[in-house]
C-alpha atoms as a PDB file:
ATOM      1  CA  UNK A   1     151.239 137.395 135.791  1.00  0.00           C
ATOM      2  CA  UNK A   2     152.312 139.042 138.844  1.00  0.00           C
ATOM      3  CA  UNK A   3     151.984 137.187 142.060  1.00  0.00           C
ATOM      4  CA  UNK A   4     151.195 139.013 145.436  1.00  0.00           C
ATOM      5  CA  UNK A   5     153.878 138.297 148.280  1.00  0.00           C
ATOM      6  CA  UNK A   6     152.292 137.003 151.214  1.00  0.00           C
ATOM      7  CA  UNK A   7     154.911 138.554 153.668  1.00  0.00           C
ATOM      8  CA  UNK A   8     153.357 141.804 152.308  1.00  0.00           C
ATOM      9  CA  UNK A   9     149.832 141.269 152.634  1.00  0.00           C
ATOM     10  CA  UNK A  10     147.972 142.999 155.607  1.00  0.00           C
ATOM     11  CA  UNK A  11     146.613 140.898 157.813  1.00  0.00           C
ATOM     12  CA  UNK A  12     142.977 141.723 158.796  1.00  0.00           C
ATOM     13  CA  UNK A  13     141.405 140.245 161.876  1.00  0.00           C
ATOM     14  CA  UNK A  14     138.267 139.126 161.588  1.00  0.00           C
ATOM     15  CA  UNK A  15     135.486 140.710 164.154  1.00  0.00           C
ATOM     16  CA  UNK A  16     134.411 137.218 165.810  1.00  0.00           C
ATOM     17  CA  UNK A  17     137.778 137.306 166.966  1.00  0.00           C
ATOM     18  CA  UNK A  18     138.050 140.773 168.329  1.00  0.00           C
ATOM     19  CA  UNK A  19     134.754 139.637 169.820  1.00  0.00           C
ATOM     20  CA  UNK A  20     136.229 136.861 171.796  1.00  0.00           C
ATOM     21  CA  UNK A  21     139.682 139.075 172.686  1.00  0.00           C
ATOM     22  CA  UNK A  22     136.495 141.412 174.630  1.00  0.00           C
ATOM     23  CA  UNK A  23     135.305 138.235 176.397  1.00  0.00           C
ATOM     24  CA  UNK A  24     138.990 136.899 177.048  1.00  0.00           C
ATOM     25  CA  UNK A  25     139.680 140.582 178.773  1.00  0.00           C
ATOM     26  CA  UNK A  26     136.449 141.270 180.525  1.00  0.00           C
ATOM     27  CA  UNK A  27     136.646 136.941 181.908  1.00  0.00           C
ATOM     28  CA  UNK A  28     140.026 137.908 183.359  1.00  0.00           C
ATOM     29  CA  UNK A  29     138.915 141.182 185.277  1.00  0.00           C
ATOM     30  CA  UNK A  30     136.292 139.492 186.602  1.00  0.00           C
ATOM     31  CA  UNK A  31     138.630 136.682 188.129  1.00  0.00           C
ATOM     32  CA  UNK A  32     140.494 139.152 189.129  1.00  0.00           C
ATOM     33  CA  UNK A  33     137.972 140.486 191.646  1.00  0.00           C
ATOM     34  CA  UNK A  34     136.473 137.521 192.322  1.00  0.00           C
ATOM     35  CA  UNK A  35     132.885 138.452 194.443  1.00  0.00           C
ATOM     36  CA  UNK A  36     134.098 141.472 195.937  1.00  0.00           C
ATOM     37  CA  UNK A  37     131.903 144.383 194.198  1.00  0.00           C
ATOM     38  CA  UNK A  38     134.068 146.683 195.835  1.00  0.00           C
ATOM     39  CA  UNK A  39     136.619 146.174 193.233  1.00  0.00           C
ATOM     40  CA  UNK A  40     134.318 145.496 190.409  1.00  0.00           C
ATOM     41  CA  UNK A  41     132.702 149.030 191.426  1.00  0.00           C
ATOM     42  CA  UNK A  42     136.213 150.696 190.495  1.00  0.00           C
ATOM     43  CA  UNK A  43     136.767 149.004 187.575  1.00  0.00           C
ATOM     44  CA  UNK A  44     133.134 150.006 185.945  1.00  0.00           C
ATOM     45  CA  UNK A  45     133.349 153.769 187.916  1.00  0.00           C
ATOM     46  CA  UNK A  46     134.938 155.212 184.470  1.00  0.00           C
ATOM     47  CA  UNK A  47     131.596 154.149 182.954  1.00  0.00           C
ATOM     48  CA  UNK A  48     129.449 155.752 185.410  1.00  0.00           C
ATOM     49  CA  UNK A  49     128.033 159.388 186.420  1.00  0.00           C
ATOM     50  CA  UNK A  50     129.592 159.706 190.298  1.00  0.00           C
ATOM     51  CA  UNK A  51     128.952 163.225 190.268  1.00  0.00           C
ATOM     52  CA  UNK A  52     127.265 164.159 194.256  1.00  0.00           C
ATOM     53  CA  UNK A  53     123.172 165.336 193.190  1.00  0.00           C
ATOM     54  CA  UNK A  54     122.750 168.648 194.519  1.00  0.00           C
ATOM     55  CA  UNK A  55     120.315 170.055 196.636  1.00  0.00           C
ATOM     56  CA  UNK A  56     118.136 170.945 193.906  1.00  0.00           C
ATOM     57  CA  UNK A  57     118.057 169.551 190.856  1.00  0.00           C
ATOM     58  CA  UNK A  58     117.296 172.397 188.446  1.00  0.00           C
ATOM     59  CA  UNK A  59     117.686 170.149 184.976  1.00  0.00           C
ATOM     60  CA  UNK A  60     115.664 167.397 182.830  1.00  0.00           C
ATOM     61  CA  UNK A  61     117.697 165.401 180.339  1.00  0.00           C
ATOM     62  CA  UNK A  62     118.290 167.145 177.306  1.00  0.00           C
ATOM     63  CA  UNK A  63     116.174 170.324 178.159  1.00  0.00           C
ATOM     64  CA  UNK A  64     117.151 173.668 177.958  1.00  0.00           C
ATOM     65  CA  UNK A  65     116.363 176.326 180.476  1.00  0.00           C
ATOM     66  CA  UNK A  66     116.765 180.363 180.507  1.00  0.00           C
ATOM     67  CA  UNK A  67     117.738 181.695 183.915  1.00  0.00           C
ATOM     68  CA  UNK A  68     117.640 185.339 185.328  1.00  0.00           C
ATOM     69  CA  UNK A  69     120.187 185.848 187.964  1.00  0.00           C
ATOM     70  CA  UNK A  70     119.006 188.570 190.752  1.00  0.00           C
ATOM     71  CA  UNK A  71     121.434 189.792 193.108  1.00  0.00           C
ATOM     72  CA  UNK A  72     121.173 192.930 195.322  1.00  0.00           C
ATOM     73  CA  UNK A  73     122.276 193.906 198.955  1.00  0.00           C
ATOM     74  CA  UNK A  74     120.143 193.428 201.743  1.00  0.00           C
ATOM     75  CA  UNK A  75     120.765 197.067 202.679  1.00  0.00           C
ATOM     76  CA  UNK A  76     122.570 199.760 200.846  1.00  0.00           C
ATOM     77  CA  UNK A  77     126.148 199.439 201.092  1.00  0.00           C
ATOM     78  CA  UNK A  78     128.291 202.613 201.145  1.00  0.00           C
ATOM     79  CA  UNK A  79     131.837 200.724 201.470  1.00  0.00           C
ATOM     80  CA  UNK A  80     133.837 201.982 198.558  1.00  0.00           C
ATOM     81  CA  UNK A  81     135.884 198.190 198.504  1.00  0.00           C
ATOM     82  CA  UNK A  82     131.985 196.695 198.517  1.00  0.00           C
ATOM     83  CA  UNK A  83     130.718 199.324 195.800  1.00  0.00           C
ATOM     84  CA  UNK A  84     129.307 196.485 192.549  1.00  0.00           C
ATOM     85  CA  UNK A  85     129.960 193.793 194.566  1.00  0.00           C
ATOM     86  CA  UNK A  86     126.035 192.591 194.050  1.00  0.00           C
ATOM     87  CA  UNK A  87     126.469 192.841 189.750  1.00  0.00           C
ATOM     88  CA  UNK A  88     129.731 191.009 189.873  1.00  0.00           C
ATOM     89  CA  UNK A  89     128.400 188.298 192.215  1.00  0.00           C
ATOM     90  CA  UNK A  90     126.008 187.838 189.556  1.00  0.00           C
ATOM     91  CA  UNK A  91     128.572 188.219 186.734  1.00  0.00           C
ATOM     92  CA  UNK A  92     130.551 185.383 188.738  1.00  0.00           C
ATOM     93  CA  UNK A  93     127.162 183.133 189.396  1.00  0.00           C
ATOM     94  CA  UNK A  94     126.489 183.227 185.632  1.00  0.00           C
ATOM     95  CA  UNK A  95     129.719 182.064 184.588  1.00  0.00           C
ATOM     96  CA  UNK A  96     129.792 179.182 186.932  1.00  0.00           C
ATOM     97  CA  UNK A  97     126.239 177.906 186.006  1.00  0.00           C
ATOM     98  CA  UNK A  98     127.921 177.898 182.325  1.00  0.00           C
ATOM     99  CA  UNK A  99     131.479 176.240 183.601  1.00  0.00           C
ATOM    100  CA  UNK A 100     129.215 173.547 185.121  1.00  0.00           C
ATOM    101  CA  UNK A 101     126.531 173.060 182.466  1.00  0.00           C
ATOM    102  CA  UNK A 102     128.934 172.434 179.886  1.00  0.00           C
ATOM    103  CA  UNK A 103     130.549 169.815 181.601  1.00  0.00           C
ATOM    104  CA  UNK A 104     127.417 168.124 182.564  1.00  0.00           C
ATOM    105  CA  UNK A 105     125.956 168.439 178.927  1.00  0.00           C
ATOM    106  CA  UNK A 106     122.967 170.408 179.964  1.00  0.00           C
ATOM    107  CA  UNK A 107     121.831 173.538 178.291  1.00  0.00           C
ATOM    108  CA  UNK A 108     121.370 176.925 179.390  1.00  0.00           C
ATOM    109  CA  UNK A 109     120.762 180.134 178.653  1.00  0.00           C
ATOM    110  CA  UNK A 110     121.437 183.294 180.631  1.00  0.00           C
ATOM    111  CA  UNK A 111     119.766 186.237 180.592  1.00  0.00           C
ATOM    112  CA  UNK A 112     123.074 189.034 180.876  1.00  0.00           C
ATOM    113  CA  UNK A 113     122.861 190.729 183.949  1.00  0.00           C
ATOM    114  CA  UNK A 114     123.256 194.509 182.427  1.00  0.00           C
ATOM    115  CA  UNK A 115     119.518 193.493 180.908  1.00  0.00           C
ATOM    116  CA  UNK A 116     117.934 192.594 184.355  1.00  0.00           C
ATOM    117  CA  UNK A 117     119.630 195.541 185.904  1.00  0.00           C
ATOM    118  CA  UNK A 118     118.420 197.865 183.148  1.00  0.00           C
ATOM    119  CA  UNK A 119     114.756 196.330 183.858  1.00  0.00           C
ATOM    120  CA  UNK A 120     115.085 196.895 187.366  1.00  0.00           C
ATOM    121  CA  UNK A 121     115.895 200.242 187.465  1.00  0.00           C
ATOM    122  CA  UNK A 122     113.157 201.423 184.273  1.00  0.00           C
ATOM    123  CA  UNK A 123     110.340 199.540 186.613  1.00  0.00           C
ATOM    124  CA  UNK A 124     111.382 201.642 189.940  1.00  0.00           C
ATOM    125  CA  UNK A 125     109.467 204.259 189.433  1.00  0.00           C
ATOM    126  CA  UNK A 126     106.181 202.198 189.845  1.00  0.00           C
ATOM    127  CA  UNK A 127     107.954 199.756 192.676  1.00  0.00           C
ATOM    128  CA  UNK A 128     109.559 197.100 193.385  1.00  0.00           C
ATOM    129  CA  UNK A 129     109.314 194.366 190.525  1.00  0.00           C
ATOM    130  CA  UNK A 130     108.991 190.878 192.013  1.00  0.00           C
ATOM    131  CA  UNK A 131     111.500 187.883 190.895  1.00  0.00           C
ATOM    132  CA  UNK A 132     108.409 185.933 189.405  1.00  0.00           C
ATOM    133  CA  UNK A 133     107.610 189.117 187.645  1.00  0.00           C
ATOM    134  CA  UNK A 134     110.802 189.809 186.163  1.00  0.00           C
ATOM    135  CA  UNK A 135     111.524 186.233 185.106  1.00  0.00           C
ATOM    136  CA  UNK A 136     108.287 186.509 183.305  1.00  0.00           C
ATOM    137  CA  UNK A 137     109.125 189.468 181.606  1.00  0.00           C
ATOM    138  CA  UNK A 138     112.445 187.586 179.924  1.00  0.00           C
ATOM    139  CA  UNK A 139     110.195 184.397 179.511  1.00  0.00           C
ATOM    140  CA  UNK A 140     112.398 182.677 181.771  1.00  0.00           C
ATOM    141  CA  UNK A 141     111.805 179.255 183.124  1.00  0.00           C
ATOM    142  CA  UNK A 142     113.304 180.142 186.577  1.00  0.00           C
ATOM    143  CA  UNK A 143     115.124 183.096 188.511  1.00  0.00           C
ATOM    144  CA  UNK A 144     117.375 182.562 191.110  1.00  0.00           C
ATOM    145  CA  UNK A 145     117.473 185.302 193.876  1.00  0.00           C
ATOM    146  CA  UNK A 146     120.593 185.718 196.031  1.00  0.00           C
ATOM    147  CA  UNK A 147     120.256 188.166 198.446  1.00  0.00           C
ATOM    148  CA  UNK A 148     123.435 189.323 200.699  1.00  0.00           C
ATOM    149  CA  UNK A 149     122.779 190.004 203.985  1.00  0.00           C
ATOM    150  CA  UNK A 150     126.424 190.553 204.613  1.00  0.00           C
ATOM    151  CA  UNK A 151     129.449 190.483 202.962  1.00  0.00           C
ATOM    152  CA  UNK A 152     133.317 191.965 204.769  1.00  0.00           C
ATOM    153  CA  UNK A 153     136.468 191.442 202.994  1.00  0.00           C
ATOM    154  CA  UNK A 154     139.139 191.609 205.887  1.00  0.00           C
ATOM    155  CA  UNK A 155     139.752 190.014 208.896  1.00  0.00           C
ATOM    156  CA  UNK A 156     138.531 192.153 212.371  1.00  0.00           C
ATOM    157  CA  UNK A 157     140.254 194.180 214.724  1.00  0.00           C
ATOM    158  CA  UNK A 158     143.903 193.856 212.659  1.00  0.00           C
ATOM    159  CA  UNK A 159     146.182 196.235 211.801  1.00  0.00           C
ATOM    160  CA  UNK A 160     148.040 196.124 209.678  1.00  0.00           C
ATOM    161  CA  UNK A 161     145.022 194.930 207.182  1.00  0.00           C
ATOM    162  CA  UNK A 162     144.450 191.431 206.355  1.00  0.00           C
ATOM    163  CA  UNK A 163     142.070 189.819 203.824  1.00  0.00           C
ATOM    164  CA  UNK A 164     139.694 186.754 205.235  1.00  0.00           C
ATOM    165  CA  UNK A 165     135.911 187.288 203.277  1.00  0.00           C
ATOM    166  CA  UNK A 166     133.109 186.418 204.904  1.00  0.00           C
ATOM    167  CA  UNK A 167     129.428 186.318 203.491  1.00  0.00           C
ATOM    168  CA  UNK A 168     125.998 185.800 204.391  1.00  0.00           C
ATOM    169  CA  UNK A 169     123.740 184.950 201.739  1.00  0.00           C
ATOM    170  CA  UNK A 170     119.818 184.246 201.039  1.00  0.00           C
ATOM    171  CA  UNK A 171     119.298 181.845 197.939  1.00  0.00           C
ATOM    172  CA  UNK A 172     116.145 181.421 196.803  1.00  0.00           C
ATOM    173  CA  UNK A 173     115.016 179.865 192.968  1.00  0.00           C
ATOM    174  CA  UNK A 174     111.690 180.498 191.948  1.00  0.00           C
ATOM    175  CA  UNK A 175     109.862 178.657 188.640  1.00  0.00           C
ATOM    176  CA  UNK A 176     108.266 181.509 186.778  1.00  0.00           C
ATOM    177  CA  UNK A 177     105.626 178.946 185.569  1.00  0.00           C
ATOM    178  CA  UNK A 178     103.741 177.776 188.429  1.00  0.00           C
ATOM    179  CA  UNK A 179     100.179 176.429 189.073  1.00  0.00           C
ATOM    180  CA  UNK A 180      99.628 178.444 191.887  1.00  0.00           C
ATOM    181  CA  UNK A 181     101.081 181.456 193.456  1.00  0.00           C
ATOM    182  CA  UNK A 182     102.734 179.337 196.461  1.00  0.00           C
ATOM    183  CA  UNK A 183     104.249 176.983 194.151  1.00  0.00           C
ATOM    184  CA  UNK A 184     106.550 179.881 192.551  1.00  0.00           C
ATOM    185  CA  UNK A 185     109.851 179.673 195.254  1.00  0.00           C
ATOM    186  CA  UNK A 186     110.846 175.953 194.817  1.00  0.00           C
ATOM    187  CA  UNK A 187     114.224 176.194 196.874  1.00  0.00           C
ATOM    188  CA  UNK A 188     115.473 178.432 199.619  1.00  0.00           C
ATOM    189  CA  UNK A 189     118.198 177.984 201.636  1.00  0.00           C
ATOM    190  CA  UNK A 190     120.973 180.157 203.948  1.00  0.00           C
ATOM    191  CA  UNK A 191     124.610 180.286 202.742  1.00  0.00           C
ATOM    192  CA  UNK A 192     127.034 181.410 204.764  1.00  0.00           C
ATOM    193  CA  UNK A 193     131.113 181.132 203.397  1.00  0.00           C
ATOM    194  CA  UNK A 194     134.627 182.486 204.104  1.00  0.00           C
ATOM    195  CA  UNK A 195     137.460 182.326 203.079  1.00  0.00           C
ATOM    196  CA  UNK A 196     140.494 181.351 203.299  1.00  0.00           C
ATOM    197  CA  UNK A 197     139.246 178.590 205.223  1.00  0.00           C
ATOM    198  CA  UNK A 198     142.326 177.835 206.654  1.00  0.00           C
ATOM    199  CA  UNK A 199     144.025 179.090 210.256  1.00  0.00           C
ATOM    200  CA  UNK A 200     144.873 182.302 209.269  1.00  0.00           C
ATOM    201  CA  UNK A 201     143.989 185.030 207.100  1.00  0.00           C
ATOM    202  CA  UNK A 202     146.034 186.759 203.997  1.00  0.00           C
ATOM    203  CA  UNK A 203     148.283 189.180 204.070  1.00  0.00           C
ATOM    204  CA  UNK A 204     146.660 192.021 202.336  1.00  0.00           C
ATOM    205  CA  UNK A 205     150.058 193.482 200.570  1.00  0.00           C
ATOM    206  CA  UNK A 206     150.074 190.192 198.620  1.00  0.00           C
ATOM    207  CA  UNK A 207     147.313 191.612 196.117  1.00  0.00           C
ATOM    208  CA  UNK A 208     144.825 194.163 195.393  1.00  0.00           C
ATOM    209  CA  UNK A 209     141.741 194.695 197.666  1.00  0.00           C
ATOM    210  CA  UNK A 210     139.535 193.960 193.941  1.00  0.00           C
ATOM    211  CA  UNK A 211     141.735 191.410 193.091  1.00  0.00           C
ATOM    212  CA  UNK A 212     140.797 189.544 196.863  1.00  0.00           C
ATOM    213  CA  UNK A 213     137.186 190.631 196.041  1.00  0.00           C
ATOM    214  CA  UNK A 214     137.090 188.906 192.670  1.00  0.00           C
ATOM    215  CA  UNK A 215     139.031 185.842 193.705  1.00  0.00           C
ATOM    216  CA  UNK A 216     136.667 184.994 196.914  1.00  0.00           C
ATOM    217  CA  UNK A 217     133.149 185.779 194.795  1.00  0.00           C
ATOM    218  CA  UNK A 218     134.103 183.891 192.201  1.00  0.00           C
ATOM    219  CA  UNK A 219     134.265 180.742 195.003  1.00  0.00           C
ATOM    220  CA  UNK A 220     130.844 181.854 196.555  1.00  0.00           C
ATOM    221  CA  UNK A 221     129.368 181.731 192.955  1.00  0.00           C
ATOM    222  CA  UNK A 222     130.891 178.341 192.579  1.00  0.00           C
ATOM    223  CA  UNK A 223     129.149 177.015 195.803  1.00  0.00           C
ATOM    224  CA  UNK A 224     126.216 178.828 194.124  1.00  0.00           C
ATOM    225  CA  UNK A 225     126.269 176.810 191.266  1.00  0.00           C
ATOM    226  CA  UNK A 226     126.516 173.755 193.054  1.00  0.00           C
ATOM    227  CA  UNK A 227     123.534 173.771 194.930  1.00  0.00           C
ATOM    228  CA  UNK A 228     121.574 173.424 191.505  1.00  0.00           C
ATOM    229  CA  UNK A 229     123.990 171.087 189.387  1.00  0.00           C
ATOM    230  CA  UNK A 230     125.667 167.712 190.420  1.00  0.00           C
ATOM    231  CA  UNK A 231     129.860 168.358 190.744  1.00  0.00           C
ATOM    232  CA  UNK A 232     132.418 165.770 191.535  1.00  0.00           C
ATOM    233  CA  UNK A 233     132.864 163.812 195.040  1.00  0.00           C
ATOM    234  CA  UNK A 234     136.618 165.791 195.662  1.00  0.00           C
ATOM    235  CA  UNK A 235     134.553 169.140 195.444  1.00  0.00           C
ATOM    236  CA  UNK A 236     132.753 168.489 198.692  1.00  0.00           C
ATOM    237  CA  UNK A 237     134.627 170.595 201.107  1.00  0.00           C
ATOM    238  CA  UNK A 238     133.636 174.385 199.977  1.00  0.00           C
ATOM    239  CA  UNK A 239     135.837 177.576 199.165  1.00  0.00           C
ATOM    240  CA  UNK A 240     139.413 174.843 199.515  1.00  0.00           C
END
């Protein structure tokens, strides 16, 4: 009969021990700190959510929502370099809501903005449709309404032409689902943001005028985002 060598034989610990290698670790971490939570803080941080809450905290765990983004000028803007600027805010806000939501595991749907502009324009005719009302109309939990009071994409009184944006914003998210009619608008704030924030402005031979517009939107819409879903402590400072 053939005998088995025991040189060859894998060895197998047993899970006690792997048990007591845990306890042998997490015993010498904690001398290693001692009683100053400080330390113990950074060794459990991996462990925990730090993310900053934002101002409004649009999700409950593990709950879906669908959101209608509404964007329009204050007043009508005849700039050519300004012309879409509203539908590709939105474009920009929905794709940071869905950056953000999939790291954070929460779950969203968007309603596309070519639908809610399409809606808009087919209700004109009889007026104005209200946020609540259009939200309903997508069965949407909430819309969020960003209004721009302003918006410039170079820096005054230079010549030759250099790039610094500047907006002014109205950001307002309504619940479509309310028990009253006052409860509808549960957040509203003023945003103002430029960029660069830095000294000085860009040179505006470096790139494209919609190249500028598209990189400084997409920043705004980040902000945005932020306002309504929790983002990490370096992301503090806006539109770095």
């Amino acid at each position: 009969m053939a005998t088995q060598n025991p040189s060859s034989a894998r060895f197998t610990p047993s899970r006690p021990g792997w048990r007591w290698v845990l306890v042998l670790v997490a015993g010498m971490a904690w001398l290693s700190v001692g009683c100053n939570p400080q330390m113990l803080s950074m060794i459990i941080m991996p462990f925990t959510d730090t993310n900053v809450d934002p101002e409004y905290k649009l999700f409950a765990k593990d709950k879906e929502i669908t959101l209608v983004i509404l964007t329009n000028f204050a007043r009508p803007e005849h700039r050519p370099d300004l012309q879409g600027a509203d539908a590709e805010l939105a474009i920009q806000i929905a794709q940071a809501f869905r950056n953000r939501c999939t790291t954070n595991k929460h779950k969203i749907k968007i309603v596309s903005d070519a639908q809610v502009r399409s809606r808009q324009l087919n209700q004109r005719a009889g007026g104005q449709l209200g946020a609540v009302e259009i939200g309903a109309h997508f069965k949407a939990d909430y819309v969020l309404d960003v209004t721009i009071n302003s918006l410039g994409l170079y820096e005054k009184d230079l010549y030759p032409p250099m790039y610094r944006g500047r907006t002014d914003l109205a950001v307002s998210m309504y619940k479509v689902k309310a028990a009253d009619d006052d409860g509808h608008k549960v957040f509203g704030k003023e945003m103002q943001r430029g960029f660069p924030s830095g000294p000085g402005p860009i040179d505006a031979t470096s790139m494209t005028a919609s190249w500028f517009r598209t990189t400084f939107l997409t920043k705004v819409a980040n902000d945005v985002a932020k306002t309504f879903i929790g983002y990490p402590p370096e992301e503090r400072r806006v539109l770095d």
